[in-house]
C-alpha atoms as a PDB file:
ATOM      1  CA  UNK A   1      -4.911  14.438 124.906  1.00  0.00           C
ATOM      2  CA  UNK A   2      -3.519  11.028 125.547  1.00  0.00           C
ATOM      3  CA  UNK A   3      -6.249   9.229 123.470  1.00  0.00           C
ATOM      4  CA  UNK A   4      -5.849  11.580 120.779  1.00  0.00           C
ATOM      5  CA  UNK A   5      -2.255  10.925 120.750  1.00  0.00           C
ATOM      6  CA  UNK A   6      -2.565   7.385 120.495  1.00  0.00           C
ATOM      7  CA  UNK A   7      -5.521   8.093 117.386  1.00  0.00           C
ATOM      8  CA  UNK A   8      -2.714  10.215 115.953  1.00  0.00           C
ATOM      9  CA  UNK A   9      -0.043   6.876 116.178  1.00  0.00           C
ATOM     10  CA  UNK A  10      -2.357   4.784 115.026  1.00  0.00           C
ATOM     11  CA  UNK A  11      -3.617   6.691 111.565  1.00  0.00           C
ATOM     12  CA  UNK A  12       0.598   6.939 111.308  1.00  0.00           C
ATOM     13  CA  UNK A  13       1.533   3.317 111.681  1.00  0.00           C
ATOM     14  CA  UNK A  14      -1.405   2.543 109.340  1.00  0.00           C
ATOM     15  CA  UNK A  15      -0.227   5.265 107.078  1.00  0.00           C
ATOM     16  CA  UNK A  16       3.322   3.910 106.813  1.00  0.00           C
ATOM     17  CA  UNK A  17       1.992   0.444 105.550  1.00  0.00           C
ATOM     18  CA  UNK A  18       2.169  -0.687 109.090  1.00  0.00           C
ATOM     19  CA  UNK A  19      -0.005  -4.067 109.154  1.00  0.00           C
ATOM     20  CA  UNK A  20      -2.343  -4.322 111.515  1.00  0.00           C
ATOM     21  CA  UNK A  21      -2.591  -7.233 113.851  1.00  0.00           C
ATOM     22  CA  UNK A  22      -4.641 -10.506 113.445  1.00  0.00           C
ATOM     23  CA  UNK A  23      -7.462 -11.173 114.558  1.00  0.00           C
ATOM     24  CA  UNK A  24      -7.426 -14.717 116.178  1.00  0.00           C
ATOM     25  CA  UNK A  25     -10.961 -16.930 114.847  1.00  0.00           C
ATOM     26  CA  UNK A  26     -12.232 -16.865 118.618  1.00  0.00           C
ATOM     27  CA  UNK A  27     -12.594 -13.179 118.182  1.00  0.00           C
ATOM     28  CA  UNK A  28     -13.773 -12.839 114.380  1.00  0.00           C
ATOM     29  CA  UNK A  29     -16.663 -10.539 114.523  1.00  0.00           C
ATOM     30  CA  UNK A  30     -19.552 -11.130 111.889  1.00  0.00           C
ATOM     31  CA  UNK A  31     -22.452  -8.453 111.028  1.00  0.00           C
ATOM     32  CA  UNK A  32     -24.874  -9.868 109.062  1.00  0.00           C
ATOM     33  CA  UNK A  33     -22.484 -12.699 108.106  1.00  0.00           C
ATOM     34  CA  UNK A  34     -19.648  -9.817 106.977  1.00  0.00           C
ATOM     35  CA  UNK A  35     -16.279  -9.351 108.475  1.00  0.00           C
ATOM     36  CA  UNK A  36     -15.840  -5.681 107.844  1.00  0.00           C
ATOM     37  CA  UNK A  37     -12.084  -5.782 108.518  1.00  0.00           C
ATOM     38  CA  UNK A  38      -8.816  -7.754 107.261  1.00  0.00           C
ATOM     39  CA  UNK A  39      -8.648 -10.741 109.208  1.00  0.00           C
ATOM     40  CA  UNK A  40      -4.544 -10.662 108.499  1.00  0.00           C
ATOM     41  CA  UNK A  41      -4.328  -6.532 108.809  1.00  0.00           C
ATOM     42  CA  UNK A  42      -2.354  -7.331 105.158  1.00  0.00           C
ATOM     43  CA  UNK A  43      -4.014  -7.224 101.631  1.00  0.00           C
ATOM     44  CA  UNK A  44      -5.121 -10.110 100.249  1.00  0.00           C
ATOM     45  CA  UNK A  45      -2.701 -11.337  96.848  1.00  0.00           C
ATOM     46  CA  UNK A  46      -5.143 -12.509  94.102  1.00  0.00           C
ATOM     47  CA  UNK A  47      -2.690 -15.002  92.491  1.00  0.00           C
ATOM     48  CA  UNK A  48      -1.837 -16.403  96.121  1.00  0.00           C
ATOM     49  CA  UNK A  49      -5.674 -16.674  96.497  1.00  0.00           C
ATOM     50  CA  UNK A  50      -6.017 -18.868  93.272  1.00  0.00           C
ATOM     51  CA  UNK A  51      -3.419 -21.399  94.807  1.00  0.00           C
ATOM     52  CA  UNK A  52      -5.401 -21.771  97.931  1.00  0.00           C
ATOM     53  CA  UNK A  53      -8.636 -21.695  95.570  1.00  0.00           C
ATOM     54  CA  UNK A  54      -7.126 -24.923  93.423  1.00  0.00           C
ATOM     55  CA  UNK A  55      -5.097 -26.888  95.948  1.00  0.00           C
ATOM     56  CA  UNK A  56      -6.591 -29.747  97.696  1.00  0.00           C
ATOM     57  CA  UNK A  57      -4.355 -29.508 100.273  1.00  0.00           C
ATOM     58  CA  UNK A  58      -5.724 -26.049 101.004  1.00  0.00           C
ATOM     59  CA  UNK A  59      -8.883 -24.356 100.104  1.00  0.00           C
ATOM     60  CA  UNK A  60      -9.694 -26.765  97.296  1.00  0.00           C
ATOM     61  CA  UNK A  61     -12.842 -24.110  96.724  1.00  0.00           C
ATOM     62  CA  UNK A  62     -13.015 -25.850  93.012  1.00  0.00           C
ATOM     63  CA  UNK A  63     -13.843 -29.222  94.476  1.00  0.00           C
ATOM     64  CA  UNK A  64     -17.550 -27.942  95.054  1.00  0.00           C
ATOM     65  CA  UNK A  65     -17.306 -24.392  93.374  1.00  0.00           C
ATOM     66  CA  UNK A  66     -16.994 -23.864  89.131  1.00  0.00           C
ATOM     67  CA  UNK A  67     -16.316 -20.426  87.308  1.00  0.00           C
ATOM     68  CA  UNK A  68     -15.523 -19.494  83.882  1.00  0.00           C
ATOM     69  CA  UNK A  69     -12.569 -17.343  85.704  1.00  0.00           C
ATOM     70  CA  UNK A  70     -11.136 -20.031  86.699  1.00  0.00           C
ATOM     71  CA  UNK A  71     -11.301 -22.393  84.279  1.00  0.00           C
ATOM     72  CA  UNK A  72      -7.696 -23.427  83.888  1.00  0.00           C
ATOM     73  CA  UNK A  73      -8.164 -25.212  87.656  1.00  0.00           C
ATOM     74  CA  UNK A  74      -8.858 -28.970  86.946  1.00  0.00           C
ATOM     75  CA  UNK A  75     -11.962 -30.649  88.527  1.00  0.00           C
ATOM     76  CA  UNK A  76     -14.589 -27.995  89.142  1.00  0.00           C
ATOM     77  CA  UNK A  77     -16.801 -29.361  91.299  1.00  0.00           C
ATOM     78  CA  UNK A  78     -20.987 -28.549  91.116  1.00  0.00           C
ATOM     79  CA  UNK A  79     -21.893 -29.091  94.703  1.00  0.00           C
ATOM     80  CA  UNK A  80     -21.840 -25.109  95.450  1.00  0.00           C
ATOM     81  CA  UNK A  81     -22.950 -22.465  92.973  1.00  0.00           C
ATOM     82  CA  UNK A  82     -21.015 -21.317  90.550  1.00  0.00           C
ATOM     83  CA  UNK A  83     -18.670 -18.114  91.571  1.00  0.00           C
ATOM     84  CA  UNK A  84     -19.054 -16.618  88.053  1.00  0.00           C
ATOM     85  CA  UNK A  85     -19.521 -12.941  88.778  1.00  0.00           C
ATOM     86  CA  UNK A  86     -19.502 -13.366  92.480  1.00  0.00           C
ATOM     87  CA  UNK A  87     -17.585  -9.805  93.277  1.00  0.00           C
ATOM     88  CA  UNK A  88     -20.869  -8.368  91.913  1.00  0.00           C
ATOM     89  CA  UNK A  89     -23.280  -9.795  94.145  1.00  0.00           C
ATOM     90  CA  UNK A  90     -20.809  -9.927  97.446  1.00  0.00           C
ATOM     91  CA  UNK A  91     -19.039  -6.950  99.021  1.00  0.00           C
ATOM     92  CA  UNK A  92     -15.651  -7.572 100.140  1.00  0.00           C
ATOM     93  CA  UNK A  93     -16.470  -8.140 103.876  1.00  0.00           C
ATOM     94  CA  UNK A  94     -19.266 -10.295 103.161  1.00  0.00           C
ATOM     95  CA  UNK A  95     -16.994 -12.435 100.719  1.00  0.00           C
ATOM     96  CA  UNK A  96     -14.515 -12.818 103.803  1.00  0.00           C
ATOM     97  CA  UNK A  97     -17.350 -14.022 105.865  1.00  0.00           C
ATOM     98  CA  UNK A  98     -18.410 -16.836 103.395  1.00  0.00           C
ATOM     99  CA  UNK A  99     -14.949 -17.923 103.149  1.00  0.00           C
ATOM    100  CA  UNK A 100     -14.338 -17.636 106.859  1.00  0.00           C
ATOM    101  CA  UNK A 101     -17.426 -19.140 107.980  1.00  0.00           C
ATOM    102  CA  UNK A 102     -20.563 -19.532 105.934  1.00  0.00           C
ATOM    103  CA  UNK A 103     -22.585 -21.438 108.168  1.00  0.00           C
ATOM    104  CA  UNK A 104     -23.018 -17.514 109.861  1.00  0.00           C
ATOM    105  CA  UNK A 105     -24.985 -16.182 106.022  1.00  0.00           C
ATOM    106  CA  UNK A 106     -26.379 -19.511 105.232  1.00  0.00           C
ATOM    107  CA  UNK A 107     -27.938 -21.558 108.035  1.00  0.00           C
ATOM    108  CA  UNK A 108     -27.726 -24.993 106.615  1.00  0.00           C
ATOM    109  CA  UNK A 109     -24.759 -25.041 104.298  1.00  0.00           C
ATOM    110  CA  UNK A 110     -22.468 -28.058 103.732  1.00  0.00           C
ATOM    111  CA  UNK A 111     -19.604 -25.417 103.100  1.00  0.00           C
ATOM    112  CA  UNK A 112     -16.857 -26.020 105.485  1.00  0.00           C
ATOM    113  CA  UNK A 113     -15.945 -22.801 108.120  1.00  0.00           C
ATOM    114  CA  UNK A 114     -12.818 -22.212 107.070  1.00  0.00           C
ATOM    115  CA  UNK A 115     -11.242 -19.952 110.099  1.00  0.00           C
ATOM    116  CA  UNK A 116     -13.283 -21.537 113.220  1.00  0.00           C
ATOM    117  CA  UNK A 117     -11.525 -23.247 115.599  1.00  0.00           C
ATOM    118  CA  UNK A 118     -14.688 -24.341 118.650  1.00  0.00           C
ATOM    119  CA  UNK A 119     -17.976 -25.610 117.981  1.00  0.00           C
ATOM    120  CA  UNK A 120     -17.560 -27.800 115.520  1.00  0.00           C
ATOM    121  CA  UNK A 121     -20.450 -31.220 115.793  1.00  0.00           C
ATOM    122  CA  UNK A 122     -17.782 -34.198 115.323  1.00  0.00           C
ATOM    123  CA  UNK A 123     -14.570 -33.144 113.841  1.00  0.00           C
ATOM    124  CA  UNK A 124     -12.244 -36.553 113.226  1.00  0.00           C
ATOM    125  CA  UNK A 125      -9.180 -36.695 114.664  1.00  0.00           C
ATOM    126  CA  UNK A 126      -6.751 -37.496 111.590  1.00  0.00           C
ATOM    127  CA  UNK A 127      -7.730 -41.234 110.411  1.00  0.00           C
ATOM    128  CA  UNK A 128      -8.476 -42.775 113.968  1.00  0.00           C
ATOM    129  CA  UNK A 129     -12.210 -42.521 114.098  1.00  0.00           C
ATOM    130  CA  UNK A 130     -11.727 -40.896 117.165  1.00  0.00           C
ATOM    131  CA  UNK A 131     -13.424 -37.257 117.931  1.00  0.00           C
ATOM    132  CA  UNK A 132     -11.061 -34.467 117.617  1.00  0.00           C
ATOM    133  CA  UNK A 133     -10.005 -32.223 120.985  1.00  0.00           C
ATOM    134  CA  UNK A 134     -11.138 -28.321 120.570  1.00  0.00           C
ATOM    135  CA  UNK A 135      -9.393 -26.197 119.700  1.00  0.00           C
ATOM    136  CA  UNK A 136      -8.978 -27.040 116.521  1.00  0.00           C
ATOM    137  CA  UNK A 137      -6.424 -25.231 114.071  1.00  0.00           C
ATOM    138  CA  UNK A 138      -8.513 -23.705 111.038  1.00  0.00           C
ATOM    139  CA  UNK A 139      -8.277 -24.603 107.969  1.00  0.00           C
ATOM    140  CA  UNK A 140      -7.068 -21.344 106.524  1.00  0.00           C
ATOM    141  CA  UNK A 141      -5.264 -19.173 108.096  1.00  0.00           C
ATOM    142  CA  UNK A 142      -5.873 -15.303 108.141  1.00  0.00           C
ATOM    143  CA  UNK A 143      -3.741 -14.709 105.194  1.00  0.00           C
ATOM    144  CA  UNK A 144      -4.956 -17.226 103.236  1.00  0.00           C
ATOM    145  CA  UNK A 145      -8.370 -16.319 103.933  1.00  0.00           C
ATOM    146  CA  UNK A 146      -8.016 -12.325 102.666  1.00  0.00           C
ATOM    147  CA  UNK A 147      -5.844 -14.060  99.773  1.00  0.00           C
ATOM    148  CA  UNK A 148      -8.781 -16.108  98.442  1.00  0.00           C
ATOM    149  CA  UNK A 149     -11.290 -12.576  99.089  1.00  0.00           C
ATOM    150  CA  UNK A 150      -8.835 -10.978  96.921  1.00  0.00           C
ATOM    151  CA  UNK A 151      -9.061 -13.921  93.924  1.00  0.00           C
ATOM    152  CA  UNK A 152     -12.976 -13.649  94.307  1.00  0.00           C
ATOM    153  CA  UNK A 153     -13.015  -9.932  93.776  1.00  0.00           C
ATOM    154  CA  UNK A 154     -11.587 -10.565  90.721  1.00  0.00           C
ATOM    155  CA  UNK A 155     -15.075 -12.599  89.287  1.00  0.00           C
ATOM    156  CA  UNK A 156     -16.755  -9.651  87.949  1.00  0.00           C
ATOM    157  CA  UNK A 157     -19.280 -10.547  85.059  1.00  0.00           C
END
């Protein structure tokens, strides 16, 4: 009775637009190279998605990644593949496990992990040639990760 109780809470919260928590990059659970669920518990926000998509100081996706989507963004880069018509090939999950961490799909990859804290071969610590102490803060957070999912599931051929 007790469990089903707390089932019943749950579906309610969740119902009422209740967000559900965060999952913390330590405990980011990858099948196949998916994440089946929201890293944030919110939606993603496509236009919030194409700021962290086009900002250096952020994502900066278009450094190494072009698409005729998002061709207003200066500098494409043509390191990665293009993203034209990527929401086609990629489900949702397994677009938020590229962004989070790629290296888990592709073995091999020069793409950074963007929401990995551990593990990392020599991470710099700022400009002082000196090897950073793990853990590490990732480069996106949770938010920003589901807001860049949501800008990719908008690059439908």
């Amino acid at each position: 009775m007790k469990r089903q109780f707390m089932l019943g809470m749950a579906i309610s919260a969740f119902s009422a637009g209740v967000a559900m928590a965060q999952v913390a990059p330590e405990n980011v659970e990858f099948a196949d190279g998916a994440i089946a669920q929201s890293l944030s518990g919110t939606a993603g926000n496509a236009d919030d998605g194409k700021k962290v998509f086009g900002t250096a100081g952020l994502g900066n996706c278009v450094a190494c990644h072009a698409a005729v989507i998002a061709a207003d963004i200066p500098f494409p880069g043509t390191v990665g593949p293009a993203l034209d018509g990527v929401a086609d090939r990629w489900s949702e999950g397994e677009l938020r496990g590229i962004v989070a961490n790629a290296k888990i799909m592709f073995d091999g990859t020069i793409m950074p992990s963007f929401y990995k804290t551990s593990g990392y071969i020599r991470p710099g610590d700022a400009y002082t040639g000196k090897a950073g102490t793990e853990p590490l803060p990732p480069i996106l957070s949770a938010q920003q990760i589901e807001d860049v999912v949501a800008y990719l599931l908008t690059f439908k051929e």
